[in-house]
PDB file of N, CA and C in Angstrom:
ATOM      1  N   UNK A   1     107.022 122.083 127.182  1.00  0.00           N
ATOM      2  CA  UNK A   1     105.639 121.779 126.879  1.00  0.00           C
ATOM      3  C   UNK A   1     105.602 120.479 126.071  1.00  0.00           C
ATOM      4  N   UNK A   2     105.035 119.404 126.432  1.00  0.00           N
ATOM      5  CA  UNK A   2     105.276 118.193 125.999  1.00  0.00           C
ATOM      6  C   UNK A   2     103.612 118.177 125.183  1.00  0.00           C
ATOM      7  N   UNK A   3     103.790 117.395 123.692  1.00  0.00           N
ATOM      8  CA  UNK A   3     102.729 117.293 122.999  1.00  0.00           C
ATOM      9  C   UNK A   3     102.090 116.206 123.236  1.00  0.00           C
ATOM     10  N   UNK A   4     100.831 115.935 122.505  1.00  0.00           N
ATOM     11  CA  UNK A   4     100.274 114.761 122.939  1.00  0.00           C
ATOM     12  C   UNK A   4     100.798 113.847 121.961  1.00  0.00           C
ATOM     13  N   UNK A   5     100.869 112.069 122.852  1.00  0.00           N
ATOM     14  CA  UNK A   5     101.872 111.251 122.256  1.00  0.00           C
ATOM     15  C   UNK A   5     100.621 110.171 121.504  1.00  0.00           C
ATOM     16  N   UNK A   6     101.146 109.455 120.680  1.00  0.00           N
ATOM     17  CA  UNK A   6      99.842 108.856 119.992  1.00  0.00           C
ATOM     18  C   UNK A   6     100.547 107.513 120.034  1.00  0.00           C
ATOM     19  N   UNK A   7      99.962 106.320 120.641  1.00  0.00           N
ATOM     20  CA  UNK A   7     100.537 104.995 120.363  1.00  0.00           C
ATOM     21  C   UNK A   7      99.930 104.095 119.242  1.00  0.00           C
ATOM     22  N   UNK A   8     100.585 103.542 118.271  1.00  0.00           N
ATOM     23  CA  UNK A   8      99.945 102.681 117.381  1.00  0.00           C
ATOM     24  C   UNK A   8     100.769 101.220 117.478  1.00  0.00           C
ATOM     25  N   UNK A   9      99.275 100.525 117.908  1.00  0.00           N
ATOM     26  CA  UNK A   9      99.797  98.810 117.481  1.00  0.00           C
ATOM     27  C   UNK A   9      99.758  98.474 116.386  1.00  0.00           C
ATOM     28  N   UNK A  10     100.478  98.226 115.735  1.00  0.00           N
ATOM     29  CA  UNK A  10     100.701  97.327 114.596  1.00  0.00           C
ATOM     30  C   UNK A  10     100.806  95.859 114.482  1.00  0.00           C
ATOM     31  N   UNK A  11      99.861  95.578 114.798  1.00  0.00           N
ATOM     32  CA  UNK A  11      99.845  93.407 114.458  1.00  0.00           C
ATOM     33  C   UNK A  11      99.051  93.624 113.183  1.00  0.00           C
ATOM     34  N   UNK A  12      99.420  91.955 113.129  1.00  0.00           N
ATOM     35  CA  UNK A  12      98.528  91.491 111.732  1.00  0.00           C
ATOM     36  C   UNK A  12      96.931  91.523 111.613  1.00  0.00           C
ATOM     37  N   UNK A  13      96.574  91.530 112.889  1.00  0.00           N
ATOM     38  CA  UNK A  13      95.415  92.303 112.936  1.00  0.00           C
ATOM     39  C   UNK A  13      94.431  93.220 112.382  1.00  0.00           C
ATOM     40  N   UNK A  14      95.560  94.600 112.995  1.00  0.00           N
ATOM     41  CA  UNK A  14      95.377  95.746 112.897  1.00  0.00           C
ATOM     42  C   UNK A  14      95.183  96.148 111.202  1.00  0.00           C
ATOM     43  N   UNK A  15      96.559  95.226 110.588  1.00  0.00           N
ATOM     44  CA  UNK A  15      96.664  95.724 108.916  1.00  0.00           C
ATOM     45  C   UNK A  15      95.873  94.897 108.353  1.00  0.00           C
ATOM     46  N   UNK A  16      94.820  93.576 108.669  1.00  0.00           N
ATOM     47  CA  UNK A  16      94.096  93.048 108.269  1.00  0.00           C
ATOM     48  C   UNK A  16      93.125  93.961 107.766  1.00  0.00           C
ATOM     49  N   UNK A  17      92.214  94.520 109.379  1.00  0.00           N
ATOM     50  CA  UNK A  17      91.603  95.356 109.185  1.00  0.00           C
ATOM     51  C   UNK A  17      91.481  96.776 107.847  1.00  0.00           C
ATOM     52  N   UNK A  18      92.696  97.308 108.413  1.00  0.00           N
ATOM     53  CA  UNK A  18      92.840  98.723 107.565  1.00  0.00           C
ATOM     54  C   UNK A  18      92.520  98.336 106.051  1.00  0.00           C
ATOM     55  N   UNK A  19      93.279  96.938 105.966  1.00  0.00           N
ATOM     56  CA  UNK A  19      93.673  96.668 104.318  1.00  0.00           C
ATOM     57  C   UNK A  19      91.815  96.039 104.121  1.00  0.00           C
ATOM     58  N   UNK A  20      91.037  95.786 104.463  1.00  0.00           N
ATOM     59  CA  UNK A  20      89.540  95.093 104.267  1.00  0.00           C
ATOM     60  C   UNK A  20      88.702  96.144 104.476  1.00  0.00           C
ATOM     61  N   UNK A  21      89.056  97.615 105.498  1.00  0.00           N
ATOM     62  CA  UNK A  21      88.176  98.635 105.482  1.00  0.00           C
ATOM     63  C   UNK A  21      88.818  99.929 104.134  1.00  0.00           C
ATOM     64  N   UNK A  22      89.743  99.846 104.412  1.00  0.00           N
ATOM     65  CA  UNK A  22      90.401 100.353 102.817  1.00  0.00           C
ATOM     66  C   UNK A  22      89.672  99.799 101.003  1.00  0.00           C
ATOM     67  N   UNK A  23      89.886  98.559 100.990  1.00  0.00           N
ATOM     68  CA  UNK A  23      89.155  98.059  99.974  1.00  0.00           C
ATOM     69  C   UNK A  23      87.348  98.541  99.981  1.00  0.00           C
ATOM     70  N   UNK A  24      87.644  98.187 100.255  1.00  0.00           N
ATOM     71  CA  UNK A  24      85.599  98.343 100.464  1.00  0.00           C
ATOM     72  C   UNK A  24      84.904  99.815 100.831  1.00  0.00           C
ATOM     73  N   UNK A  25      86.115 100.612 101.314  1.00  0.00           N
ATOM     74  CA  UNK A  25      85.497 102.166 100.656  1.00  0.00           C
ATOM     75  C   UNK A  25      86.552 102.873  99.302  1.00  0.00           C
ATOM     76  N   UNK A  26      87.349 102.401  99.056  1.00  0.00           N
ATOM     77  CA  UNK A  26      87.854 102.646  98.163  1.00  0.00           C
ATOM     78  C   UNK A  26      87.018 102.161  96.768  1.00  0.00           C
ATOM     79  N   UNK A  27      86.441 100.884  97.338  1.00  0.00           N
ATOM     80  CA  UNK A  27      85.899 100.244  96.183  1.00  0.00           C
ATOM     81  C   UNK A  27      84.395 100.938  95.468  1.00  0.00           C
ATOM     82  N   UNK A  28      84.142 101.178  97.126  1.00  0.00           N
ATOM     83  CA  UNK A  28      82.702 102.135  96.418  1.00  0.00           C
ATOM     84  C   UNK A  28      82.585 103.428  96.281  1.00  0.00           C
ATOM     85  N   UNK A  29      83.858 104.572  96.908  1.00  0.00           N
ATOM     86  CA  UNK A  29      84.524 105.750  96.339  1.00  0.00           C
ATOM     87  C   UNK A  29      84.625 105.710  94.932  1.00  0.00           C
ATOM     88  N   UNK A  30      85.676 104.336  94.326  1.00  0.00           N
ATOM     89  CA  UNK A  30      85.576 105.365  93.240  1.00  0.00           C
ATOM     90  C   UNK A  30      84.497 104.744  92.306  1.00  0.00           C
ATOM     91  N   UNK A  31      83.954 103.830  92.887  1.00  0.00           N
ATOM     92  CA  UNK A  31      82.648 103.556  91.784  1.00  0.00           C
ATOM     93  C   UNK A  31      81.603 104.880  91.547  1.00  0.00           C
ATOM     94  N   UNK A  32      81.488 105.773  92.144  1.00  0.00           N
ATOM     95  CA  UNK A  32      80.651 106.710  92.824  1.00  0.00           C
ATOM     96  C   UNK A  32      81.268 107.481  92.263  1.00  0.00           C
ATOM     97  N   UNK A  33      82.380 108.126  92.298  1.00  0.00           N
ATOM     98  CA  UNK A  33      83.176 109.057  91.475  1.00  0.00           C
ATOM     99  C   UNK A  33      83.481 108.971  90.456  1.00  0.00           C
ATOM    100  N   UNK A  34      84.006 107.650  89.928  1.00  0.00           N
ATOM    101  CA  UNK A  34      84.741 107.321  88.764  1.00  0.00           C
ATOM    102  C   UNK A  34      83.656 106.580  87.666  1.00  0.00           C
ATOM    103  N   UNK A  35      82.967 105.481  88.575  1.00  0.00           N
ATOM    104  CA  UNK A  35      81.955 105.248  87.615  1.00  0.00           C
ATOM    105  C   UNK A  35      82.801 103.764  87.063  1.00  0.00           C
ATOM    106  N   UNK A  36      83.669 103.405  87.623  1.00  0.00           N
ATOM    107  CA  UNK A  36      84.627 102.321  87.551  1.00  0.00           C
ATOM    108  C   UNK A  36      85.363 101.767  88.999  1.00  0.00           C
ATOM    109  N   UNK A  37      86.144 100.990  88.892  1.00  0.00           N
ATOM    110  CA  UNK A  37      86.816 100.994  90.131  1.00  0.00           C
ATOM    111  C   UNK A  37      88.248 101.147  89.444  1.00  0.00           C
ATOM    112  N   UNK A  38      89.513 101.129  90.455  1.00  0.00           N
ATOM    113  CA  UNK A  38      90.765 101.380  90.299  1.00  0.00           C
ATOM    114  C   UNK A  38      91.245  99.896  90.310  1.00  0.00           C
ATOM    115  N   UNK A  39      90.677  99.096  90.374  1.00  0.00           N
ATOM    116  CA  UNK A  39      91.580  97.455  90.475  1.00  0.00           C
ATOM    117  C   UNK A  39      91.859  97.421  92.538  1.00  0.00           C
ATOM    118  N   UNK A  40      92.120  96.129  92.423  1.00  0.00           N
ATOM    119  CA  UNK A  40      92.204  95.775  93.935  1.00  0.00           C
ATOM    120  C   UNK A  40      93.042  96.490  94.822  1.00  0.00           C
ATOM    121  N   UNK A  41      94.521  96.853  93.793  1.00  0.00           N
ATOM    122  CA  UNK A  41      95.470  97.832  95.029  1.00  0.00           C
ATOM    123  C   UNK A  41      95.060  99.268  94.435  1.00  0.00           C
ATOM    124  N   UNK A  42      94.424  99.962  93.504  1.00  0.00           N
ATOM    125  CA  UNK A  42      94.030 101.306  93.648  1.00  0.00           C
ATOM    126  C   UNK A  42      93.230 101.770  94.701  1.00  0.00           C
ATOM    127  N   UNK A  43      92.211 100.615  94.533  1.00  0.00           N
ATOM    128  CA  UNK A  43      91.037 100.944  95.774  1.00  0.00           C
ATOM    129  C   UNK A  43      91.262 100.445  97.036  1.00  0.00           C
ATOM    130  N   UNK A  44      92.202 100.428  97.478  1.00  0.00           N
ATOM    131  CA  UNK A  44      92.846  99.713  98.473  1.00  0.00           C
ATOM    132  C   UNK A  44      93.692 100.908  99.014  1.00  0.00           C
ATOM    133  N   UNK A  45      94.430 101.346  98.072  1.00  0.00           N
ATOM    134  CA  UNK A  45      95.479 102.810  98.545  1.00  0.00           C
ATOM    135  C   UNK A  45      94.076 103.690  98.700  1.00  0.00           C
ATOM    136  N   UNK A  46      93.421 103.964  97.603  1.00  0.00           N
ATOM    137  CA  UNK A  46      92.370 104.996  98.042  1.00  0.00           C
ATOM    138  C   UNK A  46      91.898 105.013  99.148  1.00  0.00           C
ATOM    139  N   UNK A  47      91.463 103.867  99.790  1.00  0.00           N
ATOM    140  CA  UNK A  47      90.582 103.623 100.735  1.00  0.00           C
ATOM    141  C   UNK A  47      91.464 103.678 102.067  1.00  0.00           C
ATOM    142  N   UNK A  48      92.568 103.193 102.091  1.00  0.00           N
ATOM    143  CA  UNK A  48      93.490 103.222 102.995  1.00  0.00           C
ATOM    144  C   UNK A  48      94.141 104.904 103.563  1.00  0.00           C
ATOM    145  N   UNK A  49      94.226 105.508 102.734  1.00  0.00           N
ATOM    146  CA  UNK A  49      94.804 107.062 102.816  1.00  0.00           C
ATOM    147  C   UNK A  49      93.771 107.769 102.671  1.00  0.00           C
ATOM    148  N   UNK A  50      92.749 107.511 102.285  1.00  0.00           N
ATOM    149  CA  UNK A  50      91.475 108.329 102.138  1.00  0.00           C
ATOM    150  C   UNK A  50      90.971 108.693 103.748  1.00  0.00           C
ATOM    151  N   UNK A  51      90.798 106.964 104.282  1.00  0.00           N
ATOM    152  CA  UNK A  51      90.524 107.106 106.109  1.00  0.00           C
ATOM    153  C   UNK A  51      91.575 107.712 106.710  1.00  0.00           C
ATOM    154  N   UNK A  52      92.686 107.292 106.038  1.00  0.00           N
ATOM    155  CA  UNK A  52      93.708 108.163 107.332  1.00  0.00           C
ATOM    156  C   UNK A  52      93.436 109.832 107.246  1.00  0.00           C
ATOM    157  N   UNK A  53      93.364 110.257 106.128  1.00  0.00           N
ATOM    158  CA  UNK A  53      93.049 111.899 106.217  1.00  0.00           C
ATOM    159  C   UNK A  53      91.879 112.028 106.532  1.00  0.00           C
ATOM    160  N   UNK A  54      90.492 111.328 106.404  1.00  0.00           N
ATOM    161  CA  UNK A  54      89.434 111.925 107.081  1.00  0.00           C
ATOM    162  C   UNK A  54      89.363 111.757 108.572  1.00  0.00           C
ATOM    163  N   UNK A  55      90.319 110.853 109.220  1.00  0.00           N
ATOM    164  CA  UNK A  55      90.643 110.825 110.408  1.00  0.00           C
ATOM    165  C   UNK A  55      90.938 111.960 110.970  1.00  0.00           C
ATOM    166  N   UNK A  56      92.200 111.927 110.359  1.00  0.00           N
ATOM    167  CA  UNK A  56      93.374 113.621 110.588  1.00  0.00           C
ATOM    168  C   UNK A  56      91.981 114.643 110.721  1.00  0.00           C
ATOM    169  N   UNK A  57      91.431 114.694 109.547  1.00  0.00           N
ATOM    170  CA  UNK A  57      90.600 115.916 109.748  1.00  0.00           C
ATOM    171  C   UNK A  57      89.305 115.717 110.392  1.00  0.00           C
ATOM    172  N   UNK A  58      88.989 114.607 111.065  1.00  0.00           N
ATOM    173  CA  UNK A  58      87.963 114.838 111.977  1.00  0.00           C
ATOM    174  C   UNK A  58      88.350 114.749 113.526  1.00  0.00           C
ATOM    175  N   UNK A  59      89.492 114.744 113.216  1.00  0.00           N
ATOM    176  CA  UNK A  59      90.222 114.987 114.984  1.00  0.00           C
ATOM    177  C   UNK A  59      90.657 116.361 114.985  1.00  0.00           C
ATOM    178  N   UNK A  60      91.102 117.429 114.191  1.00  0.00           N
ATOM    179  CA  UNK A  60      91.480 118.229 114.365  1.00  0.00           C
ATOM    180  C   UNK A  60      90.798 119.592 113.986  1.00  0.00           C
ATOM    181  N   UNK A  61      88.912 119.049 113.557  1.00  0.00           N
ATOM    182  CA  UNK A  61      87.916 119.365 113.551  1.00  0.00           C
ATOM    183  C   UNK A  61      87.487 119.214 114.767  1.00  0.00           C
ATOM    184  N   UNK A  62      87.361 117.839 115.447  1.00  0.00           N
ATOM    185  CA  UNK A  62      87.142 117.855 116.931  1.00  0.00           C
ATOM    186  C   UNK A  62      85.606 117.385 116.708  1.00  0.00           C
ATOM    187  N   UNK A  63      85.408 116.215 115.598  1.00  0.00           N
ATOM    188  CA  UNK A  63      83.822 115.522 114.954  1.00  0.00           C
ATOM    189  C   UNK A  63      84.408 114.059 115.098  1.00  0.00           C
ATOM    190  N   UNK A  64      83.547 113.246 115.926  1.00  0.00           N
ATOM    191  CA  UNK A  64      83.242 112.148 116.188  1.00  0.00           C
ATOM    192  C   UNK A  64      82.742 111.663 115.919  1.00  0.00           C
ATOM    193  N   UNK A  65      82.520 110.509 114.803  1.00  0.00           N
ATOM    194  CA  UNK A  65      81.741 109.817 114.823  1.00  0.00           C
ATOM    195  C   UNK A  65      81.890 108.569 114.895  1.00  0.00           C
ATOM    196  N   UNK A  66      80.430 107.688 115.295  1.00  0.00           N
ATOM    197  CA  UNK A  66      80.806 105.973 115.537  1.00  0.00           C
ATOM    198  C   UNK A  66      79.546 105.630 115.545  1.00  0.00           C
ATOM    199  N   UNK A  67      79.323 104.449 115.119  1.00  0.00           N
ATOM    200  CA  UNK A  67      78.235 103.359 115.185  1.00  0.00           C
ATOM    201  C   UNK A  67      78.186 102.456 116.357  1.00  0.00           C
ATOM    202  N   UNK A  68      77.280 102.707 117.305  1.00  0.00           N
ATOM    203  CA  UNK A  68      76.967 101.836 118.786  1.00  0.00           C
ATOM    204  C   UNK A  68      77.072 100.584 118.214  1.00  0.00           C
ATOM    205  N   UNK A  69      78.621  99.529 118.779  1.00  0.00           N
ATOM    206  CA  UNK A  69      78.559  98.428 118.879  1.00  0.00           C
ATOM    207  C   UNK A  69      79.184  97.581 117.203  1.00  0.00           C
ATOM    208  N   UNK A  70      79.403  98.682 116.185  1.00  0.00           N
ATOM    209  CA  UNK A  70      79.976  98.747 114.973  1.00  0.00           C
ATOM    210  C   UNK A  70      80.981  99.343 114.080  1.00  0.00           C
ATOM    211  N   UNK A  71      81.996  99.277 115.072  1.00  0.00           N
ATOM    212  CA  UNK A  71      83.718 100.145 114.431  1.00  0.00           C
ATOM    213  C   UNK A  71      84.127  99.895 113.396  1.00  0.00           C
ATOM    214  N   UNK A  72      83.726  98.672 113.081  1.00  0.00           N
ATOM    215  CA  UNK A  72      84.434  98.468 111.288  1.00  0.00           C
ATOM    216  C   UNK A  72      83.881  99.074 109.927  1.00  0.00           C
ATOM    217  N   UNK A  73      82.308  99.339 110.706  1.00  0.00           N
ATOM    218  CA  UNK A  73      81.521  99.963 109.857  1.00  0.00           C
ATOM    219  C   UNK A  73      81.592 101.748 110.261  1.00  0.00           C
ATOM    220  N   UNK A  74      81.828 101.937 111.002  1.00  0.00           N
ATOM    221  CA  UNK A  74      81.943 103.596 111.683  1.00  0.00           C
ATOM    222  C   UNK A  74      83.386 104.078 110.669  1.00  0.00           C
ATOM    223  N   UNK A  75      84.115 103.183 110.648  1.00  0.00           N
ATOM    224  CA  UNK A  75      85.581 102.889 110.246  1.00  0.00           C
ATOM    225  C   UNK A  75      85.215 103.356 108.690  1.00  0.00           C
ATOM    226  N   UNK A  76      84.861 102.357 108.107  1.00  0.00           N
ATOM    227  CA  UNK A  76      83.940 102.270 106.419  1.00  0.00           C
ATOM    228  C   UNK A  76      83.632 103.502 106.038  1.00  0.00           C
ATOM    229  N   UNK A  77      82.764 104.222 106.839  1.00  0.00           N
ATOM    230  CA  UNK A  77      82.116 105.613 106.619  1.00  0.00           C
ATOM    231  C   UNK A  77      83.452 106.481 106.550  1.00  0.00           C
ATOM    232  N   UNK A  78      83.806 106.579 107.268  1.00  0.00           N
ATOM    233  CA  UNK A  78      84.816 107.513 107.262  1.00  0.00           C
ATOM    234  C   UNK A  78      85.645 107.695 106.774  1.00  0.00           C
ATOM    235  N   UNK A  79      86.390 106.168 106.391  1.00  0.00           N
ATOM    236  CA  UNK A  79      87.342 105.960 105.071  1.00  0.00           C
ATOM    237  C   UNK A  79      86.845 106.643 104.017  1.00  0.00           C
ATOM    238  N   UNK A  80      85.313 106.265 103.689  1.00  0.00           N
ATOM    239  CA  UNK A  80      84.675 106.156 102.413  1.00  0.00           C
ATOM    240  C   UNK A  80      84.638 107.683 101.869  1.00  0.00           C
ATOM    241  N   UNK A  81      84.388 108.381 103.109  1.00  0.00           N
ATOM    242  CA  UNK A  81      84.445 110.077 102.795  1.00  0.00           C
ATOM    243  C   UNK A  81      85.371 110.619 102.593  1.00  0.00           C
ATOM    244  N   UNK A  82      86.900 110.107 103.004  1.00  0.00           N
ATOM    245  CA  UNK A  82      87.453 110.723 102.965  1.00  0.00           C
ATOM    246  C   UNK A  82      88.169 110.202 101.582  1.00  0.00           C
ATOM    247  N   UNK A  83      88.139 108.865 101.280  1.00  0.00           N
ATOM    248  CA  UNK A  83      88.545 108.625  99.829  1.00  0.00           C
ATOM    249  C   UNK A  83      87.877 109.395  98.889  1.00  0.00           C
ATOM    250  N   UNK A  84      86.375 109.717  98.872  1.00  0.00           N
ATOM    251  CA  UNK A  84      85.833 110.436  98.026  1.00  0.00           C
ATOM    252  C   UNK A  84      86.403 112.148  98.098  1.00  0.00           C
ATOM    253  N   UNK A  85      86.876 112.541  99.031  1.00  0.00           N
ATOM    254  CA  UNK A  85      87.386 113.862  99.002  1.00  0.00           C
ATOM    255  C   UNK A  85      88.377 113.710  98.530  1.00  0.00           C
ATOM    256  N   UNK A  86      89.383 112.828  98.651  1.00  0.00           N
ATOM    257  CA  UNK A  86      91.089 112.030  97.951  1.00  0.00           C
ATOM    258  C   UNK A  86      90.444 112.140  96.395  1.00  0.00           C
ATOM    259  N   UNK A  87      89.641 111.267  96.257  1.00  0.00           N
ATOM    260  CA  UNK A  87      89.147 111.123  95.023  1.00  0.00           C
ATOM    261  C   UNK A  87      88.625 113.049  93.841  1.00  0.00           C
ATOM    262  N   UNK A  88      87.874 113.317  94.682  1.00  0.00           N
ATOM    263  CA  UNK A  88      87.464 114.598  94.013  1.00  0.00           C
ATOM    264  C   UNK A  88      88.778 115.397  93.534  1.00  0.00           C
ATOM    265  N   UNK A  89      90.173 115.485  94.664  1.00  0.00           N
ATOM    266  CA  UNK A  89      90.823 115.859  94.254  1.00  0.00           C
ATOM    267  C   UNK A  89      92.098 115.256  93.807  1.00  0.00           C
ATOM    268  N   UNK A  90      92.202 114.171  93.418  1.00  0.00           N
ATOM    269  CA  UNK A  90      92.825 113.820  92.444  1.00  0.00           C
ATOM    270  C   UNK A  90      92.356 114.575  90.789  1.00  0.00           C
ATOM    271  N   UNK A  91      90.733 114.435  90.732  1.00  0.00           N
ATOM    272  CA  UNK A  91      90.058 114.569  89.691  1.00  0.00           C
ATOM    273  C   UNK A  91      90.161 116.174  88.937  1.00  0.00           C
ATOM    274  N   UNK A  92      90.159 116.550  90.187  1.00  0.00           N
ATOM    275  CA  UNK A  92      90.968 118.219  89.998  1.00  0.00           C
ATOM    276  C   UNK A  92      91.683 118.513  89.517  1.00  0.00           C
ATOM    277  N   UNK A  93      93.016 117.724  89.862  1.00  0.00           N
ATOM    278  CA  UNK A  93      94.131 117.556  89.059  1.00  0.00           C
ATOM    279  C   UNK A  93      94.406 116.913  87.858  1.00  0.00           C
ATOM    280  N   UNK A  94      93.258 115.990  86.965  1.00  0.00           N
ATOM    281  CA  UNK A  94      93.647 115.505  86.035  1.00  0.00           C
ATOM    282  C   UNK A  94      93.603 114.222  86.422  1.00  0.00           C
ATOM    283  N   UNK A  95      93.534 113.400  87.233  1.00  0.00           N
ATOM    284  CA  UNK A  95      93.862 112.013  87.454  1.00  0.00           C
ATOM    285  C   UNK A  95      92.450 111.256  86.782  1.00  0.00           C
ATOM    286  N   UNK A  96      91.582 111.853  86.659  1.00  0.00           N
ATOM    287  CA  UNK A  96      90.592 110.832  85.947  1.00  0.00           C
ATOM    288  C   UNK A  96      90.593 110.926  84.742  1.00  0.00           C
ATOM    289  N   UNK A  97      90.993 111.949  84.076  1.00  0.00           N
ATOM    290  CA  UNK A  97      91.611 111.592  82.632  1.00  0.00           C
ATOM    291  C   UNK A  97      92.110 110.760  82.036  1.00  0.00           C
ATOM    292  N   UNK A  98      93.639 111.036  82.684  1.00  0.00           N
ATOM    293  CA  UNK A  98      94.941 109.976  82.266  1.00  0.00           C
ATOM    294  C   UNK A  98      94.968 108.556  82.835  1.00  0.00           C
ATOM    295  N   UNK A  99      93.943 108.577  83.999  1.00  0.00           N
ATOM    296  CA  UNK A  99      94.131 106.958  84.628  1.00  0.00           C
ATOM    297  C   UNK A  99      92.863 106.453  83.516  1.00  0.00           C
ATOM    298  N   UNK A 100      92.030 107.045  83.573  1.00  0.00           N
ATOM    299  CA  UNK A 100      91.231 106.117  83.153  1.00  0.00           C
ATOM    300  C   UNK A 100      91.177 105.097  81.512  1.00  0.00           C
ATOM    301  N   UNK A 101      89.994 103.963  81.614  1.00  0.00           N
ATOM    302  CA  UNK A 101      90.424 102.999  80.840  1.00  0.00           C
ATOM    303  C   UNK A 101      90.281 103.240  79.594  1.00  0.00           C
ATOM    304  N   UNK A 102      91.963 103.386  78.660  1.00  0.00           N
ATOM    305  CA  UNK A 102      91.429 103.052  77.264  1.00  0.00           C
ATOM    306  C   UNK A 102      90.386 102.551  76.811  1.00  0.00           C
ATOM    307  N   UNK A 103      89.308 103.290  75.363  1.00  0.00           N
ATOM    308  CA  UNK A 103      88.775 102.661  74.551  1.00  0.00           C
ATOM    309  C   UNK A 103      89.098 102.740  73.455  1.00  0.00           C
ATOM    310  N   UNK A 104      89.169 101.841  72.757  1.00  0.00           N
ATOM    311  CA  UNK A 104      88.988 101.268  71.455  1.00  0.00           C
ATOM    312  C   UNK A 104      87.954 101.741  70.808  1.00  0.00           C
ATOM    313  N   UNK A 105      87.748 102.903  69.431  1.00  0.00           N
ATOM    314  CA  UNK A 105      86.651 103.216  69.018  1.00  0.00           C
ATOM    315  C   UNK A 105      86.636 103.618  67.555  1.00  0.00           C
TER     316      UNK A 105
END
């Protein structure tokens, strides 16, 4: 029984993309959550692994979604949700505690 095979291109392209739709929901994940941002490579990993798991889980949910004629933005959304679910549970665990920014008081 052979599984289904998944091909990924990888050009400079491709990681252009991820790394510019990564930033920009990462960036407004954790503004939204955090009430701050994480700096350029926090919200960048957020945003980057955030889409890949809301991917995972909207394929294996079997939920589609897309914007007629607008993938980078269909892309955005989906990152953005799924960083905010990344995000909630980091927060679960303590991560908005200890990351967040010293004050002086």
């Amino acid at each position: 029984m052979a599984g289904n095979v998944i091909t990924l291109n990888l050009d400079w392209h491709t990681l252009l993309i991820w790394a510019i739709v990564g930033l920009v929901a990462g960036f407004l994940a954790s503004h939204v959550m955090l009430g701050h941002g994480l700096g350029l490579f926090g919200d960048m990993i957020i945003g980057i692994i955030g889409g890949i798991g809301a991917n995972l889980l909207a394929n294996s949910f079997n939920v589609h979604f897309a914007i007629a004629g607008h993938p980078v933005i269909s892309d955005i959304l989906i990152a953005f949700f799924g960083a905010l679910i990344l995000l909630m549970i980091l927060r679960l665990f303590g991560m908005g505690r200890g990351w967040s920014r010293s004050r002086a008081y």
